[in-house]
Protein backbone atom coordinates (compact mmCIF):
# COMPACT_ATOMS: atom_id res chain seq x y z
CA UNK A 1 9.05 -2.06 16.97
CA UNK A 2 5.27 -3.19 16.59
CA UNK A 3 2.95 -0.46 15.40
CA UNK A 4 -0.01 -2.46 16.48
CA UNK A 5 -2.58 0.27 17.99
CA UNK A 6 -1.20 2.66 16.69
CA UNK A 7 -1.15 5.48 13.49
CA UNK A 8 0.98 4.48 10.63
CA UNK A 9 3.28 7.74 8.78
CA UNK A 10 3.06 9.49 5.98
CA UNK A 11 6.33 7.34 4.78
CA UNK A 12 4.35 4.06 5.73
CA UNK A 13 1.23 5.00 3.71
CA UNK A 14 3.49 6.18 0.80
CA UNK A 15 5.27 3.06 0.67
CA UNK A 16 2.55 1.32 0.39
CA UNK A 17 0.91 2.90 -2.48
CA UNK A 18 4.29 1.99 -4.03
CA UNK A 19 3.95 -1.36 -4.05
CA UNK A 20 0.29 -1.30 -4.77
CA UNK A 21 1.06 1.12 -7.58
CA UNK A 22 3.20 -1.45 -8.68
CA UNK A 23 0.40 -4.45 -8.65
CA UNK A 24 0.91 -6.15 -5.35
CA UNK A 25 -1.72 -7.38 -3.41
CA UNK A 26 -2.86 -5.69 0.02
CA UNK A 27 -2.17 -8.38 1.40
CA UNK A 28 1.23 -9.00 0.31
CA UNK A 29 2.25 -5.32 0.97
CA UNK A 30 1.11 -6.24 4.48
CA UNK A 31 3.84 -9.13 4.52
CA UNK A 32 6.47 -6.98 3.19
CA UNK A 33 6.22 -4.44 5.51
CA UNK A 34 5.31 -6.43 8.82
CA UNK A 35 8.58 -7.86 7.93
CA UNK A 36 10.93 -5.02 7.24
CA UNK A 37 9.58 -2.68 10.01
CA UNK A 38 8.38 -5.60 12.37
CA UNK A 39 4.48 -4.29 12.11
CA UNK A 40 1.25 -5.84 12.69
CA UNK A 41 -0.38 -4.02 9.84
CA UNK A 42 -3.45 -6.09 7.77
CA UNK A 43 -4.10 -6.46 4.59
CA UNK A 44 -7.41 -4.87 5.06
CA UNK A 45 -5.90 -1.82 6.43
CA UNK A 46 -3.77 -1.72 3.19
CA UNK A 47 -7.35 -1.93 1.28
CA UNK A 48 -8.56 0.47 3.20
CA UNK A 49 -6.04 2.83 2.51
CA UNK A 50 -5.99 2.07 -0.76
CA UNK A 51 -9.58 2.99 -1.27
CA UNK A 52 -9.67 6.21 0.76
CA UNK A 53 -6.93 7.43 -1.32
CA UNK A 54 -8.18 6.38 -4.72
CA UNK A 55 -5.07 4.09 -5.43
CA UNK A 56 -7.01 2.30 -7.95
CA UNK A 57 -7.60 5.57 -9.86
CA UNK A 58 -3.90 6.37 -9.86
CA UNK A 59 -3.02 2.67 -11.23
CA UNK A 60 -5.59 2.65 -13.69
CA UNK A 61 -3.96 5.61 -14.92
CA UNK A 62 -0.30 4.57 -14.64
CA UNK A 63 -1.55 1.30 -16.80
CA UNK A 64 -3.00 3.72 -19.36
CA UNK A 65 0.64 5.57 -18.82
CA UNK A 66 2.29 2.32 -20.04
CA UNK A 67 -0.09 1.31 -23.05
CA UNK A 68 0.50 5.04 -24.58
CA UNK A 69 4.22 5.51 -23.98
């Protein structure tokens, strides 16, 4: 089922993060998921996400996380 036009879940977004948690690109979470769920999603809706939810804050901390455990 495409998505295109139309609002991505709570799941979607959380999956996501994820993988960007994780250190993939926007644009490769974009692949992944077009392909699993058969979406049109963009990288730059990935980035966008990314920075309204301050996903860069949460994996700077995670990589802190790692160095002091």
């Amino acid at each position: 089922m495409s998505k295109e036009g139309r609002s991505y879940t709570t799941e979607d977004r959380q999956e996501a993060m994820g993988l960007y948690l994780r250190g993939h690109t926007s644009a490769d979470i974009a692949r992944k998921m077009n392909k699993r769920y058969d979406y049109k999603i963009t990288g730059e809706t990935i980035t966008r996400w990314a920075t309204k939810g301050g996903w860069d804050e949460h994996r700077n901390q995670v990589e802190i996380d790692l160095i002091e455990h």
